[in-house]
PDB file of N, CA and C in Angstrom:
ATOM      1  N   UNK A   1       2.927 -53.414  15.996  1.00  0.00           N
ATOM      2  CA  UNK A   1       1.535 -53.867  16.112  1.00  0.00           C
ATOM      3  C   UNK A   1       0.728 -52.782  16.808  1.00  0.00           C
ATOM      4  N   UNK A   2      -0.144 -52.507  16.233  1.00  0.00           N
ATOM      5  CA  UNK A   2      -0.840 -51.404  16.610  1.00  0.00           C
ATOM      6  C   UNK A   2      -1.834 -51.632  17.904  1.00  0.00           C
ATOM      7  N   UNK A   3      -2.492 -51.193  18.880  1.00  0.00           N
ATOM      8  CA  UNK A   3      -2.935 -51.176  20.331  1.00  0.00           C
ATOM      9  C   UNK A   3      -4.546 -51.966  19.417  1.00  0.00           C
ATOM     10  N   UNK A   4      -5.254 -52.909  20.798  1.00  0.00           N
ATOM     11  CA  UNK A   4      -6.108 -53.105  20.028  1.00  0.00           C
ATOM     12  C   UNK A   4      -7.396 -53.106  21.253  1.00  0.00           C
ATOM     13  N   UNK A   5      -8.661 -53.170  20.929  1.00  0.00           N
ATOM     14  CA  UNK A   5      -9.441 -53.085  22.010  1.00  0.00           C
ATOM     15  C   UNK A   5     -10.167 -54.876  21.547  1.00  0.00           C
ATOM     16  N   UNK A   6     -10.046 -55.326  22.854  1.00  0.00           N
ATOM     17  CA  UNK A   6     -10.456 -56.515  22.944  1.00  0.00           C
ATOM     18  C   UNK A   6     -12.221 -57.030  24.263  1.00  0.00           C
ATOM     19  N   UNK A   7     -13.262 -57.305  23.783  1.00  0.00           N
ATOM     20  CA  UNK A   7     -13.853 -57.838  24.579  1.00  0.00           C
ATOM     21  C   UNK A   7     -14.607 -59.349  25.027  1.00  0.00           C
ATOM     22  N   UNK A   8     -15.073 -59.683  25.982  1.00  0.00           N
ATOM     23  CA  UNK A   8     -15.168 -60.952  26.610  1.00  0.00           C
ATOM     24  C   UNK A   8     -16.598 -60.759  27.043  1.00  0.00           C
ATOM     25  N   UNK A   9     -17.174 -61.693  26.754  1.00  0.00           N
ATOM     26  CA  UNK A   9     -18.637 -61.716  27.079  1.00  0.00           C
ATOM     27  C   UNK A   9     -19.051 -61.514  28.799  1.00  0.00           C
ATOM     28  N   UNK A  10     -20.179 -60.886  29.432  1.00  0.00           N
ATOM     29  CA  UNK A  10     -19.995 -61.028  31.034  1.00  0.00           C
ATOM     30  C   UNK A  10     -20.231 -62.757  31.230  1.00  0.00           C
ATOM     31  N   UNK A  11     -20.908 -63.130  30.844  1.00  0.00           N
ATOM     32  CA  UNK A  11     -21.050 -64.912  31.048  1.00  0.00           C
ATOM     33  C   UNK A  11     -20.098 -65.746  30.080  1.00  0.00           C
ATOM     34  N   UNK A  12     -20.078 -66.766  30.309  1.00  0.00           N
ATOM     35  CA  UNK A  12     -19.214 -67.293  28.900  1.00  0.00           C
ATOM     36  C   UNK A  12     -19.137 -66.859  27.255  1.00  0.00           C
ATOM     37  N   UNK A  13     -20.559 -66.780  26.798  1.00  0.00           N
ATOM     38  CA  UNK A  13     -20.641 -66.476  25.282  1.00  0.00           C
ATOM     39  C   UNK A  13     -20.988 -64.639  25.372  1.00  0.00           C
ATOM     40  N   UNK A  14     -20.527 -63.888  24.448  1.00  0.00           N
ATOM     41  CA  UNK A  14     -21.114 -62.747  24.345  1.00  0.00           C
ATOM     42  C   UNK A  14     -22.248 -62.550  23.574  1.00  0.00           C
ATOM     43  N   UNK A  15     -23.315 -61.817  23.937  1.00  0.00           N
ATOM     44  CA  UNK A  15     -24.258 -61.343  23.931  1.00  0.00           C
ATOM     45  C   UNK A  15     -24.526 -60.495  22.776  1.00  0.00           C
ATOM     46  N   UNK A  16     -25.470 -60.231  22.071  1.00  0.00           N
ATOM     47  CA  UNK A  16     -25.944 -59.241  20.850  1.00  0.00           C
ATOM     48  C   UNK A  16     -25.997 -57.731  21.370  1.00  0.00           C
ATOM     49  N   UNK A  17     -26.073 -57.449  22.299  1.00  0.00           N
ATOM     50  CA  UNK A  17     -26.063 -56.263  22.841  1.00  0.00           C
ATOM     51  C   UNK A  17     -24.332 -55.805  23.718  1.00  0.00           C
ATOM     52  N   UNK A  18     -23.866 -56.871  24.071  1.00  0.00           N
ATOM     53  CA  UNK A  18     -22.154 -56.545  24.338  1.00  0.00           C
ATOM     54  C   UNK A  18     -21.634 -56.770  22.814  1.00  0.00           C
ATOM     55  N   UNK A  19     -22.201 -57.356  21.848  1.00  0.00           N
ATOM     56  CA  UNK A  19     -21.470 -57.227  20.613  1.00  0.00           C
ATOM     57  C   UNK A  19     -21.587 -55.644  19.961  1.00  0.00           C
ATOM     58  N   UNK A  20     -23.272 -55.328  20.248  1.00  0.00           N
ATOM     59  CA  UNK A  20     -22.962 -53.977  20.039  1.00  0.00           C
ATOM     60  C   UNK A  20     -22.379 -53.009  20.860  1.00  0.00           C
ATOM     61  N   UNK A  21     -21.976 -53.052  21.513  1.00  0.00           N
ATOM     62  CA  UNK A  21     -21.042 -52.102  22.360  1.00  0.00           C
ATOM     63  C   UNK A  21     -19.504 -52.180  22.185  1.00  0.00           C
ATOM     64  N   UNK A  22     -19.323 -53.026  21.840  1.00  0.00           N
ATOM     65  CA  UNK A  22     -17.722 -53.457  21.285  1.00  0.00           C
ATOM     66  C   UNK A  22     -17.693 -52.559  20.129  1.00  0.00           C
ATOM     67  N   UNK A  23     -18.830 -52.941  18.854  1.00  0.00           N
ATOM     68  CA  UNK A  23     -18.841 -52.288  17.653  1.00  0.00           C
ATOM     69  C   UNK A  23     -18.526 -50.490  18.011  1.00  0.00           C
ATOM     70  N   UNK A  24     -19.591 -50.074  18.993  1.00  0.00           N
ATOM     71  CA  UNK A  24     -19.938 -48.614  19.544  1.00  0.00           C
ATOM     72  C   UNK A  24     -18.624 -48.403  19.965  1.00  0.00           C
ATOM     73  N   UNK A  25     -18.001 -48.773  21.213  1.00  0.00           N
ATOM     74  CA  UNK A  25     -16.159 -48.320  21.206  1.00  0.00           C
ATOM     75  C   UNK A  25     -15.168 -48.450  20.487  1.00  0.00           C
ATOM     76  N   UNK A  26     -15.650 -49.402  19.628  1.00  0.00           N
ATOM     77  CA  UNK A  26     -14.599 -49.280  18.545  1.00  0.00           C
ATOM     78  C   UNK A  26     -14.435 -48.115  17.801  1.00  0.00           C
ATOM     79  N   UNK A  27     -15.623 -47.747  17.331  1.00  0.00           N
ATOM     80  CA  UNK A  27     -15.534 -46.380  16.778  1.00  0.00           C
ATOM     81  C   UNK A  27     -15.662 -45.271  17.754  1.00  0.00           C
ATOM     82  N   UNK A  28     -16.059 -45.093  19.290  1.00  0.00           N
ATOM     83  CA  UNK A  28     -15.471 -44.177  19.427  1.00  0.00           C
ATOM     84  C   UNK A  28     -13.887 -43.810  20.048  1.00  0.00           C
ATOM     85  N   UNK A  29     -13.161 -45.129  19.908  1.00  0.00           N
ATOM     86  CA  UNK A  29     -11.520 -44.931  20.380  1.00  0.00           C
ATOM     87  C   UNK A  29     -10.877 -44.877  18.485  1.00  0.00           C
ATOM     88  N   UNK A  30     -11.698 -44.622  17.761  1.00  0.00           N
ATOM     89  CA  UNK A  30     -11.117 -44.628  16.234  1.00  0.00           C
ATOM     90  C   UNK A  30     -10.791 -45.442  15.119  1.00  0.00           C
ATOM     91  N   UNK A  31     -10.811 -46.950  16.074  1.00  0.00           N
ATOM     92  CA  UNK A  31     -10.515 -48.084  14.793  1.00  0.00           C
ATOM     93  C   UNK A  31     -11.741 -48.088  13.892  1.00  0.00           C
ATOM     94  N   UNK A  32     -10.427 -48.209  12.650  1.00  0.00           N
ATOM     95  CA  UNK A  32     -11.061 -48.047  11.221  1.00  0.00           C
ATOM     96  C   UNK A  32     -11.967 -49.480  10.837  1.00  0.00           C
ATOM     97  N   UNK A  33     -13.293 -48.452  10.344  1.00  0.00           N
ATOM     98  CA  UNK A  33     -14.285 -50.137   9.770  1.00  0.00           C
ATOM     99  C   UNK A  33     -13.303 -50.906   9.031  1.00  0.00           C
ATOM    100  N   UNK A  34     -12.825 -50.597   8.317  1.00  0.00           N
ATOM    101  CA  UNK A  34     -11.701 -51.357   7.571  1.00  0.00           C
ATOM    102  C   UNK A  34     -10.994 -52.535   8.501  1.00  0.00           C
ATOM    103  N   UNK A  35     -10.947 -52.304   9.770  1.00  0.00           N
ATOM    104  CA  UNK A  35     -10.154 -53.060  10.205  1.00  0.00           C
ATOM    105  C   UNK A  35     -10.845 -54.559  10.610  1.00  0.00           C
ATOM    106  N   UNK A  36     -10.114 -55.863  10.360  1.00  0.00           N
ATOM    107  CA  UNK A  36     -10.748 -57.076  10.568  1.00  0.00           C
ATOM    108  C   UNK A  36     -10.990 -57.108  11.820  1.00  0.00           C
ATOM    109  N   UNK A  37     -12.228 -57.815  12.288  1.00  0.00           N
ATOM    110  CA  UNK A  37     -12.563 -57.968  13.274  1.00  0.00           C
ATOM    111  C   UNK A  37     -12.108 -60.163  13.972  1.00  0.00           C
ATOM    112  N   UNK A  38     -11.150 -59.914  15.030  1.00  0.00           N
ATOM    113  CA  UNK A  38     -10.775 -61.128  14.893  1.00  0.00           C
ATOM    114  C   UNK A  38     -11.847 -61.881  16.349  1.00  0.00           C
ATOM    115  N   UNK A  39     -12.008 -63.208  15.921  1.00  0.00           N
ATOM    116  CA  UNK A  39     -13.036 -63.559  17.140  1.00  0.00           C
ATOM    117  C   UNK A  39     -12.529 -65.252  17.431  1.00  0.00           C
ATOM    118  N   UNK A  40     -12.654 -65.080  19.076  1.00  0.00           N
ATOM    119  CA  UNK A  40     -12.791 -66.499  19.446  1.00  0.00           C
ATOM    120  C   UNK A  40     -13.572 -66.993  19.639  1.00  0.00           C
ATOM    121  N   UNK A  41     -14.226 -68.804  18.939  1.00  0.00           N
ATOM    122  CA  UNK A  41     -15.363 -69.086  19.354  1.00  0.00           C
ATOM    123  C   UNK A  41     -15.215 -70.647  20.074  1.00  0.00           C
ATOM    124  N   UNK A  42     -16.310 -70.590  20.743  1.00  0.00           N
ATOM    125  CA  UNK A  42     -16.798 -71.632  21.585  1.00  0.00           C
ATOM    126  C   UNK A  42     -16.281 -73.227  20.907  1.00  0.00           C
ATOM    127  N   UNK A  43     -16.809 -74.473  21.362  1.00  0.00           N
ATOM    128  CA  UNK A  43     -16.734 -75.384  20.422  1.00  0.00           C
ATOM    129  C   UNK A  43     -18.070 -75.570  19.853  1.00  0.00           C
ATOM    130  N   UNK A  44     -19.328 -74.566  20.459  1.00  0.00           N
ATOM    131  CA  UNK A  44     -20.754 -74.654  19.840  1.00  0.00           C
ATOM    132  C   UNK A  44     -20.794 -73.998  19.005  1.00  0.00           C
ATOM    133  N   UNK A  45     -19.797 -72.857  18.812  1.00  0.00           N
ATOM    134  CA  UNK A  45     -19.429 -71.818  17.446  1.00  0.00           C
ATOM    135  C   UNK A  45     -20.201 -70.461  17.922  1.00  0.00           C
ATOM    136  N   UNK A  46     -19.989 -70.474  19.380  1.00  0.00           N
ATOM    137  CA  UNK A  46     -20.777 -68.774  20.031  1.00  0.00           C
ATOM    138  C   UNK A  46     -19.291 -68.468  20.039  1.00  0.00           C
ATOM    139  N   UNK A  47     -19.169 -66.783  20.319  1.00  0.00           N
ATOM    140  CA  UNK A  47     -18.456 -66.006  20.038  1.00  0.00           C
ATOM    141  C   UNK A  47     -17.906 -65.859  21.607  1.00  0.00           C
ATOM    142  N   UNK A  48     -16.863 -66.320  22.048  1.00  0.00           N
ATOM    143  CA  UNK A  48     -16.549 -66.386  23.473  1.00  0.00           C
ATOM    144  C   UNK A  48     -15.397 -64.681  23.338  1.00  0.00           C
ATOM    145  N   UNK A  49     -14.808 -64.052  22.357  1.00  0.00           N
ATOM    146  CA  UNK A  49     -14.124 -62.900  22.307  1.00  0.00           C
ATOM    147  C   UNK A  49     -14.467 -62.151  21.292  1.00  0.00           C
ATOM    148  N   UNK A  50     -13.828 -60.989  21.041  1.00  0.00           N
ATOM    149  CA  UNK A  50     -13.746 -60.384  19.851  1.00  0.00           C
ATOM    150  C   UNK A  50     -12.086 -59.464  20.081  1.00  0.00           C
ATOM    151  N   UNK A  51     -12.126 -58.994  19.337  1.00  0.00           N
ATOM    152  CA  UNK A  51     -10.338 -57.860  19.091  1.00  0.00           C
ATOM    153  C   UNK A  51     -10.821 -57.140  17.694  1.00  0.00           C
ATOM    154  N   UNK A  52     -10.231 -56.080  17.631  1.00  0.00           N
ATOM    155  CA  UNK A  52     -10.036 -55.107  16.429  1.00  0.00           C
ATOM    156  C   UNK A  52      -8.549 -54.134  16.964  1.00  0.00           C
ATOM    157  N   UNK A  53      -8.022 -54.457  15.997  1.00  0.00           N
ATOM    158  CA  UNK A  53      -6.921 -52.815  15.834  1.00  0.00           C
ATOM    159  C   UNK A  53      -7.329 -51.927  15.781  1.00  0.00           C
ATOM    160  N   UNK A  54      -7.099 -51.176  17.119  1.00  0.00           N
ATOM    161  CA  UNK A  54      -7.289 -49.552  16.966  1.00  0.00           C
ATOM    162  C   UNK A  54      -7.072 -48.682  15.791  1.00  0.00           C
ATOM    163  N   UNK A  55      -5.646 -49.382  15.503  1.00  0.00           N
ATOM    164  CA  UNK A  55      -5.085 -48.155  14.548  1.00  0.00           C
ATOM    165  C   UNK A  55      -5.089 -48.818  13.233  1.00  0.00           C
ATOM    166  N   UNK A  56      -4.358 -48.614  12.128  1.00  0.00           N
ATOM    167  CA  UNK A  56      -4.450 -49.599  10.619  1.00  0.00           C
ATOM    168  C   UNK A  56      -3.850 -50.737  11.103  1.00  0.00           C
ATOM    169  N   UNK A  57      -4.285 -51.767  10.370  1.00  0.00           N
ATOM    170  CA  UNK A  57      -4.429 -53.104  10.809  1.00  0.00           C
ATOM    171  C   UNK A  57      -3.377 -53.454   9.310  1.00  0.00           C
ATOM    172  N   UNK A  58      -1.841 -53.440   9.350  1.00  0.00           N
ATOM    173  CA  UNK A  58      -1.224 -54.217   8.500  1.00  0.00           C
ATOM    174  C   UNK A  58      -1.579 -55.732   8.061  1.00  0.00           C
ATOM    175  N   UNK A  59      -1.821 -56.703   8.677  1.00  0.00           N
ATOM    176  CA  UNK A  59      -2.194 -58.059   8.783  1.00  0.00           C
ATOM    177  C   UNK A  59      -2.849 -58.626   7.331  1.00  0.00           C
TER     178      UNK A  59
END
């Protein structure tokens, strides 16, 4: 399983601007757009995580 970068909102739900910064390190530690972006959400359906595989994403 390849290393993966994972983030968490600073308050409970994450934010449009920590979503873009997740997107922004993702590409600069190298994970491929290709790779699925996996997310945990709230029970209101906000985005309480996100994860991507660094490296190729077999899955």
């Amino acid at each position: 399983m390849p290393a993966a970068l994972r983030f968490t909102g600073e308050d409970k739900d994450l934010t449009l601007d920590e979503l873009a910064e997740f997107v922004e390190n993702a590409r600069k530690v190298g994970a491929p757009g290709s790779n699925p972006v996996r997310a945990e959400l709230s029970t209101s359906g906000k985005i309480k995580q996100v994860e991507v595989a660094v490296g190729e994403d077999d899955d």
